[in-house]
PDB file of N, CA and C in Angstrom:
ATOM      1  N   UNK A   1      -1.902  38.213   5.596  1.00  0.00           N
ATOM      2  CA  UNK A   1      -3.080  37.464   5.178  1.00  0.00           C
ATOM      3  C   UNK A   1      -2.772  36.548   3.991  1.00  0.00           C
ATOM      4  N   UNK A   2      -1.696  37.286   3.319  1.00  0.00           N
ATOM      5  CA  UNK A   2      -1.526  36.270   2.103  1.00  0.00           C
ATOM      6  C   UNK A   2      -0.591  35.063   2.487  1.00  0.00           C
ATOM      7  N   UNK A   3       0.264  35.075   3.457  1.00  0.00           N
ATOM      8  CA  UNK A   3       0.848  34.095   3.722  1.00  0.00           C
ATOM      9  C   UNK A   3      -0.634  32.695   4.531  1.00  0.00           C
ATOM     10  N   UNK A   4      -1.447  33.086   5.057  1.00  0.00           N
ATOM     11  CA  UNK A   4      -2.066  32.167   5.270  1.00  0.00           C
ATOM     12  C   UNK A   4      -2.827  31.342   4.450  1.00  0.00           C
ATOM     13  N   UNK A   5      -3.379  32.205   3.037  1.00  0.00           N
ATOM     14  CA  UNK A   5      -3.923  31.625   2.628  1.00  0.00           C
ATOM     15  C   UNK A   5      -2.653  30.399   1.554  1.00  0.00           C
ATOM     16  N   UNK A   6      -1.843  30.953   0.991  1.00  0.00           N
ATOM     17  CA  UNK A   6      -0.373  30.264   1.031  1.00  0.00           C
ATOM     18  C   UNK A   6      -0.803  29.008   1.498  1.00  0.00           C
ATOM     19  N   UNK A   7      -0.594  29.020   2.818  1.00  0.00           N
ATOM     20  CA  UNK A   7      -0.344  27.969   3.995  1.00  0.00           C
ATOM     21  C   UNK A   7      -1.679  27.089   3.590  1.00  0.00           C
ATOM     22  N   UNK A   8      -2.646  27.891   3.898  1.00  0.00           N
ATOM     23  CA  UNK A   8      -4.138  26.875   3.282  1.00  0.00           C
ATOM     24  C   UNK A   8      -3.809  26.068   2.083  1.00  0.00           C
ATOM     25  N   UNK A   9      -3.860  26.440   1.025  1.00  0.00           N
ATOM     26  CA  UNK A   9      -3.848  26.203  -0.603  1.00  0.00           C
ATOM     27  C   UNK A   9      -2.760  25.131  -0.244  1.00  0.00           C
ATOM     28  N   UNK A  10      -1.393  24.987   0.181  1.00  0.00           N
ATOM     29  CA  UNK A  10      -0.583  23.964   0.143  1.00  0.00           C
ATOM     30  C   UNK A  10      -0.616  22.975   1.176  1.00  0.00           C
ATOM     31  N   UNK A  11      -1.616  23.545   2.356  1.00  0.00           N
ATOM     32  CA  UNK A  11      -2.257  21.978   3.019  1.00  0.00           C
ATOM     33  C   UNK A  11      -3.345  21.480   2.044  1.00  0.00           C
ATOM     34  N   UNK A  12      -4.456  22.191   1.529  1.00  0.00           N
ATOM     35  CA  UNK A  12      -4.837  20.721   0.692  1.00  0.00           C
ATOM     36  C   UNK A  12      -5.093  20.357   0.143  1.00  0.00           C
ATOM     37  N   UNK A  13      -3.343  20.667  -0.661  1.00  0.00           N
ATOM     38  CA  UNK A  13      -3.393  20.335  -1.905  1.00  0.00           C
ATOM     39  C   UNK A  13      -2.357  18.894  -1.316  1.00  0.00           C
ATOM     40  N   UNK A  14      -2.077  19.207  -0.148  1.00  0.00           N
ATOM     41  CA  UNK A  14      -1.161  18.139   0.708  1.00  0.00           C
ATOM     42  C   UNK A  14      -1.997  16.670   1.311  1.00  0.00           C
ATOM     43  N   UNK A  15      -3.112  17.160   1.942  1.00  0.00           N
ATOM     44  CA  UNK A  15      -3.872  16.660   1.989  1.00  0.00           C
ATOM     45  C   UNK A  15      -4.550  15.534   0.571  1.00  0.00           C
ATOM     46  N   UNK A  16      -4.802  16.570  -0.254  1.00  0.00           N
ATOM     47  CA  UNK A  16      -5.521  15.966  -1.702  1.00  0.00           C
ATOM     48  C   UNK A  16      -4.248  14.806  -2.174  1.00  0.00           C
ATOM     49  N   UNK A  17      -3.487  15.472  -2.404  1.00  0.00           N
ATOM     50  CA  UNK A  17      -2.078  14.298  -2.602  1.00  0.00           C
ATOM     51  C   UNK A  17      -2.073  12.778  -1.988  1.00  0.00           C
ATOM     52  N   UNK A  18      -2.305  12.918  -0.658  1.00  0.00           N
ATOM     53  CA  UNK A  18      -2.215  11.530   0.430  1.00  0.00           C
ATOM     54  C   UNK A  18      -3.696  11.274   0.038  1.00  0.00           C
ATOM     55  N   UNK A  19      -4.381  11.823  -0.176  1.00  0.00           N
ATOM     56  CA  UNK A  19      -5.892  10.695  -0.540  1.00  0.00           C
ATOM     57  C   UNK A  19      -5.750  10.049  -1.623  1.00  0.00           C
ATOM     58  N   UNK A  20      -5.304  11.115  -2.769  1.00  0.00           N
ATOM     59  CA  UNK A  20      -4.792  10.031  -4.272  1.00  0.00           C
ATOM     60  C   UNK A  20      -4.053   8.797  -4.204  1.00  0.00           C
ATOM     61  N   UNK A  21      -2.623   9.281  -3.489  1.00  0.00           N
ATOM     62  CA  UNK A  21      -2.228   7.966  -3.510  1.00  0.00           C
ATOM     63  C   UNK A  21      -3.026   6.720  -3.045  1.00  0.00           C
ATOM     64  N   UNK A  22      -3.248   7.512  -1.340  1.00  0.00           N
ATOM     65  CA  UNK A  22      -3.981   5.809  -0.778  1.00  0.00           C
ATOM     66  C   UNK A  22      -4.905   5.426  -1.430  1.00  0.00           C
ATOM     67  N   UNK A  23      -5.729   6.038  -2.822  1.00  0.00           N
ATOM     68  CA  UNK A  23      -6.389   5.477  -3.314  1.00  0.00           C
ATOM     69  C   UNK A  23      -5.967   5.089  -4.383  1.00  0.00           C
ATOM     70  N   UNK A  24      -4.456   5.085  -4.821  1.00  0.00           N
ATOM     71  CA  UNK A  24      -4.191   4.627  -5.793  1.00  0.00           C
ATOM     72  C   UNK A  24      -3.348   3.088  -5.343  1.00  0.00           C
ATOM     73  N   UNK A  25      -3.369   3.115  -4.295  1.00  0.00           N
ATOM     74  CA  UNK A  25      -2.621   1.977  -3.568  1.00  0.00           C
ATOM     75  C   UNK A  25      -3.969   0.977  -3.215  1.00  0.00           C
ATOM     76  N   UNK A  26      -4.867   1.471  -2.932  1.00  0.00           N
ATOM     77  CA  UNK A  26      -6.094   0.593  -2.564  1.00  0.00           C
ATOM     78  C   UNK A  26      -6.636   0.011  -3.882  1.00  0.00           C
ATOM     79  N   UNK A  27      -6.625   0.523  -4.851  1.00  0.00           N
ATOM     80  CA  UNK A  27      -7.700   0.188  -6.046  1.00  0.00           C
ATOM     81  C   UNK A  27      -7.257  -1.431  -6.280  1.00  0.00           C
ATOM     82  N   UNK A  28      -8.259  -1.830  -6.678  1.00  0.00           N
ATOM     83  CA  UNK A  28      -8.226  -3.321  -6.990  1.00  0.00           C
ATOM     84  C   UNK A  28      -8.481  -3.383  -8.376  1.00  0.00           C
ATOM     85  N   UNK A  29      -7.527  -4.065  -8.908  1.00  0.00           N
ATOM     86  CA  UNK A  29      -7.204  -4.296 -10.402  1.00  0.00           C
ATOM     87  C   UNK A  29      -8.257  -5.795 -10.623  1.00  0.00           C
ATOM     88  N   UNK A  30      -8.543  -5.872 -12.153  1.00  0.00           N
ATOM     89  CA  UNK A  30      -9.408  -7.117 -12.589  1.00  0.00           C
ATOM     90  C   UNK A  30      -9.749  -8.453 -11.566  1.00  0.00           C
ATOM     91  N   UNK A  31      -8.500  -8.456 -11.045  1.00  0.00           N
ATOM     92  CA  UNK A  31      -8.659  -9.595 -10.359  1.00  0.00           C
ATOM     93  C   UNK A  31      -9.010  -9.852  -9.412  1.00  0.00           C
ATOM     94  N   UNK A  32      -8.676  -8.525  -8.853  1.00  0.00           N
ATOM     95  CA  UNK A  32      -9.733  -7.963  -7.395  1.00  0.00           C
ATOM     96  C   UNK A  32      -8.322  -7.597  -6.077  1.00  0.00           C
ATOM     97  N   UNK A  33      -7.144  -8.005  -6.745  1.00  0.00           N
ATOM     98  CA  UNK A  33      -6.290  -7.468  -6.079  1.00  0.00           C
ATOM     99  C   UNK A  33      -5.660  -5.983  -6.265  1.00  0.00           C
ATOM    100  N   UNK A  34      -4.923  -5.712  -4.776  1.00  0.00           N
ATOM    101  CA  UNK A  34      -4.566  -4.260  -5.249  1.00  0.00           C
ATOM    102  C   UNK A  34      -3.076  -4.150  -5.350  1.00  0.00           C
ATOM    103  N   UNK A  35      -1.890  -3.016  -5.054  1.00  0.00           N
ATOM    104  CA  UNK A  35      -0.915  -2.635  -5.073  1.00  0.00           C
ATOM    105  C   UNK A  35      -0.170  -3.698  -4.486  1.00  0.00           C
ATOM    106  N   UNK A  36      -0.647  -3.806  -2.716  1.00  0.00           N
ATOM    107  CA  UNK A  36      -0.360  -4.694  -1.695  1.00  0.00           C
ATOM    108  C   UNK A  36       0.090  -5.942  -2.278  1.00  0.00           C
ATOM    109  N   UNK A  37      -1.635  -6.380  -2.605  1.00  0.00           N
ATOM    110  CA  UNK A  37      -1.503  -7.900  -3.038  1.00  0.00           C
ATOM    111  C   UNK A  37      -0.327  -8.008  -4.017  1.00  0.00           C
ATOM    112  N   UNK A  38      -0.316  -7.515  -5.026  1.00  0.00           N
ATOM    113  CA  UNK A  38       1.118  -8.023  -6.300  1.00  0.00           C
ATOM    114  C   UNK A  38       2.376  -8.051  -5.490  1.00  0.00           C
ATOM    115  N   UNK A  39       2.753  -6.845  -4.718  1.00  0.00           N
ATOM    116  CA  UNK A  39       3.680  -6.875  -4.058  1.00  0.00           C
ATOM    117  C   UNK A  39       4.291  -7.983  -3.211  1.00  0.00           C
ATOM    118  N   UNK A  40       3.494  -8.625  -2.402  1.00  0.00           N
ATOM    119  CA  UNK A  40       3.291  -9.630  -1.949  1.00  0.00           C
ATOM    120  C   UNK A  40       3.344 -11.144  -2.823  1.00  0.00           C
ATOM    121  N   UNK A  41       2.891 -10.840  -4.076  1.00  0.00           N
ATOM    122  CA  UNK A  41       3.007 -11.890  -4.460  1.00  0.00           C
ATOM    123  C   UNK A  41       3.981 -12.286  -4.956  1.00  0.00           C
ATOM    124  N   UNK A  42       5.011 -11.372  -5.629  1.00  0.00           N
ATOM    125  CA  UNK A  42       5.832 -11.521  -6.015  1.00  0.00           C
ATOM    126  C   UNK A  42       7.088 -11.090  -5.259  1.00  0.00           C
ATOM    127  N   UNK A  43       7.127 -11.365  -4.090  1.00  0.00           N
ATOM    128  CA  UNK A  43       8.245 -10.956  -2.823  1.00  0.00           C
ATOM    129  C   UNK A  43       9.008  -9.298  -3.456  1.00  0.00           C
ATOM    130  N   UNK A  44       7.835  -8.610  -3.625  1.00  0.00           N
ATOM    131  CA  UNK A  44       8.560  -7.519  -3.824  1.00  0.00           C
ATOM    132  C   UNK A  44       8.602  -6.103  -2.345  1.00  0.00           C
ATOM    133  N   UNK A  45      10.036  -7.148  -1.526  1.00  0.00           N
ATOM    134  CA  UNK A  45       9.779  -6.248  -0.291  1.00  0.00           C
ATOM    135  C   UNK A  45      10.163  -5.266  -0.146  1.00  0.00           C
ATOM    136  N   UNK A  46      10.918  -4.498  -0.783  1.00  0.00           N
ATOM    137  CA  UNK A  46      11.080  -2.570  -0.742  1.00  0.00           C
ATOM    138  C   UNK A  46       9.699  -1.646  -1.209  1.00  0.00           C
ATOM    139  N   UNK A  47       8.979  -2.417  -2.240  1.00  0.00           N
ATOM    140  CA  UNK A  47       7.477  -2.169  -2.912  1.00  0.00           C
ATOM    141  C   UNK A  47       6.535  -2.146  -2.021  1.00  0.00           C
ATOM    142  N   UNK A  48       6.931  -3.190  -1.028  1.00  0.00           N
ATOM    143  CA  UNK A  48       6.122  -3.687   0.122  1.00  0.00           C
ATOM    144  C   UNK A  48       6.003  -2.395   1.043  1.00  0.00           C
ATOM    145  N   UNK A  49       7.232  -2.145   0.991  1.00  0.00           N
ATOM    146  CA  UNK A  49       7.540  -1.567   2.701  1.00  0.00           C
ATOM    147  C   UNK A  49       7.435  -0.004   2.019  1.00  0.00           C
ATOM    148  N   UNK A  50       7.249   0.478   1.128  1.00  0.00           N
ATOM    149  CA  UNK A  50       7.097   2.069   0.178  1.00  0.00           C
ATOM    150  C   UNK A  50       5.424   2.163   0.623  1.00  0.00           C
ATOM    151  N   UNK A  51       4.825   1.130  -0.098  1.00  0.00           N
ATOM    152  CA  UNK A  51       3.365   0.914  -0.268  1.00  0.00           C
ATOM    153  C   UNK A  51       2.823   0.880   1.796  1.00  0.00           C
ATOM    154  N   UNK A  52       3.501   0.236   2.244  1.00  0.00           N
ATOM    155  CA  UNK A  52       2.816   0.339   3.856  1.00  0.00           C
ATOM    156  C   UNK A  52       2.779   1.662   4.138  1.00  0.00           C
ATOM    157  N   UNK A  53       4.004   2.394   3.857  1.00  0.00           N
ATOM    158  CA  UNK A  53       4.519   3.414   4.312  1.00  0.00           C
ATOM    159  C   UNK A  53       3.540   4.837   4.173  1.00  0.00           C
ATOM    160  N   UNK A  54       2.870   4.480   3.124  1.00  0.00           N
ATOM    161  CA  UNK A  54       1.794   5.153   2.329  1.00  0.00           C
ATOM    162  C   UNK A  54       0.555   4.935   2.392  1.00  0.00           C
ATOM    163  N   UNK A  55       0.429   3.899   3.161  1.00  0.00           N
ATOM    164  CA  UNK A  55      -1.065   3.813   3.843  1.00  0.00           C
ATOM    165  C   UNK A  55      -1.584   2.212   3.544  1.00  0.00           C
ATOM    166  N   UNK A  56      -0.720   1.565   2.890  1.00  0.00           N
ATOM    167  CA  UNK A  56      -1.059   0.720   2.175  1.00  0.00           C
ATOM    168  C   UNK A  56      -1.445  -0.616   3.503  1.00  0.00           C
ATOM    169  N   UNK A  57      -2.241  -1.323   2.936  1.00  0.00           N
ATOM    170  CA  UNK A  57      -2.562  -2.413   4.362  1.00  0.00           C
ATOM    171  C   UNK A  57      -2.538  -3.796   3.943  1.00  0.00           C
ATOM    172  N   UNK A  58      -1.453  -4.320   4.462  1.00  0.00           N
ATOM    173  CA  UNK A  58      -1.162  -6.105   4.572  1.00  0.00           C
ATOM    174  C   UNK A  58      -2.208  -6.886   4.837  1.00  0.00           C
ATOM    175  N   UNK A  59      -3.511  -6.283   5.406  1.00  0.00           N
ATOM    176  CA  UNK A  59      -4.102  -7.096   5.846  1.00  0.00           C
ATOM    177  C   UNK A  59      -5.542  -7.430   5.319  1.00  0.00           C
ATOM    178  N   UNK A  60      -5.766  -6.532   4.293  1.00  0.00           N
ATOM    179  CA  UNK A  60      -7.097  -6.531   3.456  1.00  0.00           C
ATOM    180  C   UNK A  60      -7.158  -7.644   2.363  1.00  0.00           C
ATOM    181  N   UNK A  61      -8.357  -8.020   2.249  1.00  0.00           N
ATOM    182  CA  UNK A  61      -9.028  -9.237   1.772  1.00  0.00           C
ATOM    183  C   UNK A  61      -9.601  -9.091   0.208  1.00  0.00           C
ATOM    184  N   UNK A  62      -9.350  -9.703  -0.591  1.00  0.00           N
ATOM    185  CA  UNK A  62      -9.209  -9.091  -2.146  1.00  0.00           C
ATOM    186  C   UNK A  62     -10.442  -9.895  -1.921  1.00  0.00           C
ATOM    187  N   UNK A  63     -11.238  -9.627  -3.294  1.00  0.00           N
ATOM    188  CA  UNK A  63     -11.892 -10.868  -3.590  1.00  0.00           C
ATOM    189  C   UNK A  63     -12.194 -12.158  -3.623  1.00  0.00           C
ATOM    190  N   UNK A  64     -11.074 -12.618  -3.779  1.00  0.00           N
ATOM    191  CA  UNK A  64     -11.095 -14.064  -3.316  1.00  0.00           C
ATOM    192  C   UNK A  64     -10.403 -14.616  -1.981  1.00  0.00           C
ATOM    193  N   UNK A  65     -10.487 -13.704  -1.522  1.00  0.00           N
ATOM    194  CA  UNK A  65     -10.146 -13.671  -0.035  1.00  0.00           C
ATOM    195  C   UNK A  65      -8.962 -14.080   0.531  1.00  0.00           C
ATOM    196  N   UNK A  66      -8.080 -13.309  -0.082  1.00  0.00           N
ATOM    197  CA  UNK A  66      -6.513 -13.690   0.202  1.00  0.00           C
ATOM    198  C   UNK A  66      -5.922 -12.294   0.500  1.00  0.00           C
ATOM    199  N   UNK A  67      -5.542 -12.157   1.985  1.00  0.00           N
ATOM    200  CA  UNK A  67      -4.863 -11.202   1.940  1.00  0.00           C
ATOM    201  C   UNK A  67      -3.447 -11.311   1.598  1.00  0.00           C
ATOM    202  N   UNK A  68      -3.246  -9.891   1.341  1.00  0.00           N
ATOM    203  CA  UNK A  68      -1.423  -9.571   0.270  1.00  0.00           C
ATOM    204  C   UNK A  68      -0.483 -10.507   2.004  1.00  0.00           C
ATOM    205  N   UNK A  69      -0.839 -10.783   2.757  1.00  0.00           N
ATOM    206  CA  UNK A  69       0.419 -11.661   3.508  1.00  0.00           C
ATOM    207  C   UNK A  69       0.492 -13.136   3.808  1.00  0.00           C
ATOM    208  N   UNK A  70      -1.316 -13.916   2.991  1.00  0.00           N
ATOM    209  CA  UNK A  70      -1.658 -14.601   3.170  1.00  0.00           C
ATOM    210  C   UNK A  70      -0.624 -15.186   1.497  1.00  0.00           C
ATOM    211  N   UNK A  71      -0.453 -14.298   0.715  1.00  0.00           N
ATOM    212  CA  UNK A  71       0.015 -15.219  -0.624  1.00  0.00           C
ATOM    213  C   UNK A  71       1.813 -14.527  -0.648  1.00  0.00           C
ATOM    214  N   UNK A  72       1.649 -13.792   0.031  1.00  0.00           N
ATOM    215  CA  UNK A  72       3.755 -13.839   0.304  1.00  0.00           C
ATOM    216  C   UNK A  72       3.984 -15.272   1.135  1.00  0.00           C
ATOM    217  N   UNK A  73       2.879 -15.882   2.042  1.00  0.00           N
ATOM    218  CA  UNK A  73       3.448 -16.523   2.723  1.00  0.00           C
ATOM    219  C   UNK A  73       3.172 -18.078   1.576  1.00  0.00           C
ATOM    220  N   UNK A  74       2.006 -17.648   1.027  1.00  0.00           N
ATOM    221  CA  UNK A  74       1.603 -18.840   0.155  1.00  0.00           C
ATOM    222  C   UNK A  74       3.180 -19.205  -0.915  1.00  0.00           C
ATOM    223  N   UNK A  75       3.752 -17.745  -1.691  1.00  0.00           N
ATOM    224  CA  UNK A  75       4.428 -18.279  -2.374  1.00  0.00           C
ATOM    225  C   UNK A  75       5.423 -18.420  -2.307  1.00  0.00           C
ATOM    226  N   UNK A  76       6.212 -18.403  -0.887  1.00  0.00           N
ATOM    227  CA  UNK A  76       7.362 -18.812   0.554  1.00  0.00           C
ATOM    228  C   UNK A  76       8.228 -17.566   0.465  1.00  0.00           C
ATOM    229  N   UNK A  77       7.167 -15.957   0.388  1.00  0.00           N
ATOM    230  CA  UNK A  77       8.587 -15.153   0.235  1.00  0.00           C
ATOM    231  C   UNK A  77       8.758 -15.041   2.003  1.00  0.00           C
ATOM    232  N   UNK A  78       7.588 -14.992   2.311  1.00  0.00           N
ATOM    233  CA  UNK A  78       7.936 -14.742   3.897  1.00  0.00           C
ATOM    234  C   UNK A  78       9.511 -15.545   4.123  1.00  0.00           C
ATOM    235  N   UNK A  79       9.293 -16.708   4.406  1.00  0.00           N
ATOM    236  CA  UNK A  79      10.203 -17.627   5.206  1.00  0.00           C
ATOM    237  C   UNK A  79      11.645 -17.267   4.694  1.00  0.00           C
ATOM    238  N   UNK A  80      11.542 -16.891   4.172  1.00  0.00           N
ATOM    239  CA  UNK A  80      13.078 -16.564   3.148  1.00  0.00           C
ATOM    240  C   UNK A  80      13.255 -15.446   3.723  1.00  0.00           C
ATOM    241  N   UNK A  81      12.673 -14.202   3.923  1.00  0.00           N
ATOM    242  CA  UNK A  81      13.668 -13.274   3.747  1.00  0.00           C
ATOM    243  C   UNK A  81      12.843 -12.568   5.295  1.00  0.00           C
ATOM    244  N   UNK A  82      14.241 -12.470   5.841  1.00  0.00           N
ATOM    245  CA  UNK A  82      14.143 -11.390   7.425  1.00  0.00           C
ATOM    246  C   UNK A  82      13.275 -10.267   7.341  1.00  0.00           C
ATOM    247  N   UNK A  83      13.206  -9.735   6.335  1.00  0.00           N
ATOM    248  CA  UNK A  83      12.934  -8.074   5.863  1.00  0.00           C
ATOM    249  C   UNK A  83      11.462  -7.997   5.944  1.00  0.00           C
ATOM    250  N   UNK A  84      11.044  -8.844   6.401  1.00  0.00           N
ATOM    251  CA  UNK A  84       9.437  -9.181   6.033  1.00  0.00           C
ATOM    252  C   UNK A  84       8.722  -8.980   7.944  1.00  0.00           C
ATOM    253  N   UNK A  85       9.743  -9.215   8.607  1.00  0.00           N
ATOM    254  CA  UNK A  85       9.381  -9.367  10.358  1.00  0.00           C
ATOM    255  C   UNK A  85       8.942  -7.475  10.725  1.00  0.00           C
ATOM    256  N   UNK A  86       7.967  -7.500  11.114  1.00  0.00           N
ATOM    257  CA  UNK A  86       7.251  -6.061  11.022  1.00  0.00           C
ATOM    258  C   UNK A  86       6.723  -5.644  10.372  1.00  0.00           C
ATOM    259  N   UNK A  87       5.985  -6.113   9.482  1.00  0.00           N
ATOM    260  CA  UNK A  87       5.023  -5.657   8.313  1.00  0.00           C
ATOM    261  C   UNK A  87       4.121  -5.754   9.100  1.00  0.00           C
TER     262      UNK A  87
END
Protein backbone atom coordinates (compact mmCIF):
# COMPACT_ATOMS: atom_id res chain seq x y z
CA UNK A 1 0.00 0.00 0.00
CA UNK A 2 2.82 2.21 0.68
CA UNK A 3 4.41 1.76 -2.52
CA UNK A 4 1.27 3.13 -4.20
CA UNK A 5 0.79 5.88 -2.48
CA UNK A 6 4.77 6.51 -3.34
CA UNK A 7 3.68 6.14 -6.91
CA UNK A 8 0.67 8.73 -6.34
CA UNK A 9 2.67 11.57 -4.45
CA UNK A 10 5.44 11.40 -7.37
CA UNK A 11 2.84 11.50 -10.24
CA UNK A 12 1.63 14.79 -9.06
CA UNK A 13 4.08 16.19 -8.06
CA UNK A 14 5.11 15.17 -11.87
CA UNK A 15 2.23 16.34 -13.10
CA UNK A 16 2.41 19.78 -10.88
CA UNK A 17 6.01 20.22 -12.38
CA UNK A 18 4.78 20.18 -16.30
CA UNK A 19 1.97 22.72 -15.40
CA UNK A 20 4.62 25.16 -13.81
CA UNK A 21 6.75 25.11 -16.43
CA UNK A 22 4.15 25.45 -19.32
CA UNK A 23 3.12 28.19 -17.37
CA UNK A 24 6.23 29.55 -16.97
CA UNK A 25 6.87 29.33 -20.71
CA UNK A 26 3.42 30.89 -21.51
CA UNK A 27 3.52 33.99 -19.22
CA UNK A 28 3.72 37.15 -21.08
CA UNK A 29 6.20 39.62 -19.89
CA UNK A 30 5.38 43.73 -20.05
CA UNK A 31 5.27 43.69 -23.46
CA UNK A 32 2.89 41.08 -23.87
CA UNK A 33 5.37 38.64 -25.18
CA UNK A 34 6.32 35.32 -23.76
CA UNK A 35 9.40 32.77 -23.57
CA UNK A 36 8.58 31.78 -27.35
CA UNK A 37 8.38 35.22 -28.59
CA UNK A 38 12.16 36.44 -27.26
CA UNK A 39 13.40 33.28 -28.45
CA UNK A 40 12.34 33.93 -31.72
CA UNK A 41 13.35 37.16 -31.73
CA UNK A 42 16.53 36.88 -31.16
CA UNK A 43 17.26 33.56 -33.35
CA UNK A 44 17.73 31.77 -30.27
CA UNK A 45 17.19 28.20 -31.86
CA UNK A 46 18.28 25.54 -29.19
CA UNK A 47 15.96 27.99 -26.64
CA UNK A 48 13.54 27.56 -29.34
CA UNK A 49 13.53 23.95 -29.76
CA UNK A 50 13.96 23.29 -25.38
CA UNK A 51 10.89 25.72 -25.04
CA UNK A 52 8.64 23.66 -27.93
CA UNK A 53 9.74 20.68 -26.37
CA UNK A 54 8.03 21.78 -23.17
CA UNK A 55 4.91 22.76 -24.42
CA UNK A 56 5.87 25.91 -25.64
CA UNK A 57 3.80 27.16 -28.96
CA UNK A 58 5.24 29.00 -32.15
CA UNK A 59 2.13 29.93 -32.97
CA UNK A 60 0.44 32.18 -30.31
CA UNK A 61 -0.36 35.79 -30.77
CA UNK A 62 1.17 38.28 -28.14
CA UNK A 63 -0.48 41.39 -27.88
CA UNK A 64 0.35 43.07 -30.60
CA UNK A 65 -0.25 40.35 -32.62
CA UNK A 66 2.91 38.87 -33.67
CA UNK A 67 3.45 35.48 -33.34
CA UNK A 68 7.14 34.19 -31.92
CA UNK A 69 7.54 32.84 -35.96
CA UNK A 70 6.05 35.80 -37.40
CA UNK A 71 9.24 38.04 -35.87
CA UNK A 72 12.09 35.14 -36.35
CA UNK A 73 10.96 35.50 -39.78
CA UNK A 74 10.60 39.39 -39.41
CA UNK A 75 14.19 39.60 -38.09
CA UNK A 76 15.59 37.00 -41.05
CA UNK A 77 16.56 34.29 -38.46
CA UNK A 78 14.35 31.91 -40.31
CA UNK A 79 16.03 32.17 -43.81
CA UNK A 80 19.43 31.72 -42.43
CA UNK A 81 19.45 28.91 -40.53
CA UNK A 82 18.14 25.10 -41.58
CA UNK A 83 17.48 24.32 -37.86
CA UNK A 84 14.35 26.24 -37.93
CA UNK A 85 12.44 23.61 -40.78
CA UNK A 86 9.99 21.74 -38.25
CA UNK A 87 9.14 24.02 -35.70
Amino acid sequence: MVKMKEFFDFYESAVDKETKIKNLIDEKGSAGWNSVHWACYFGFVETLLELVKLGGDVNIISEDEWTPLQLASHKNHIESNERWEGI
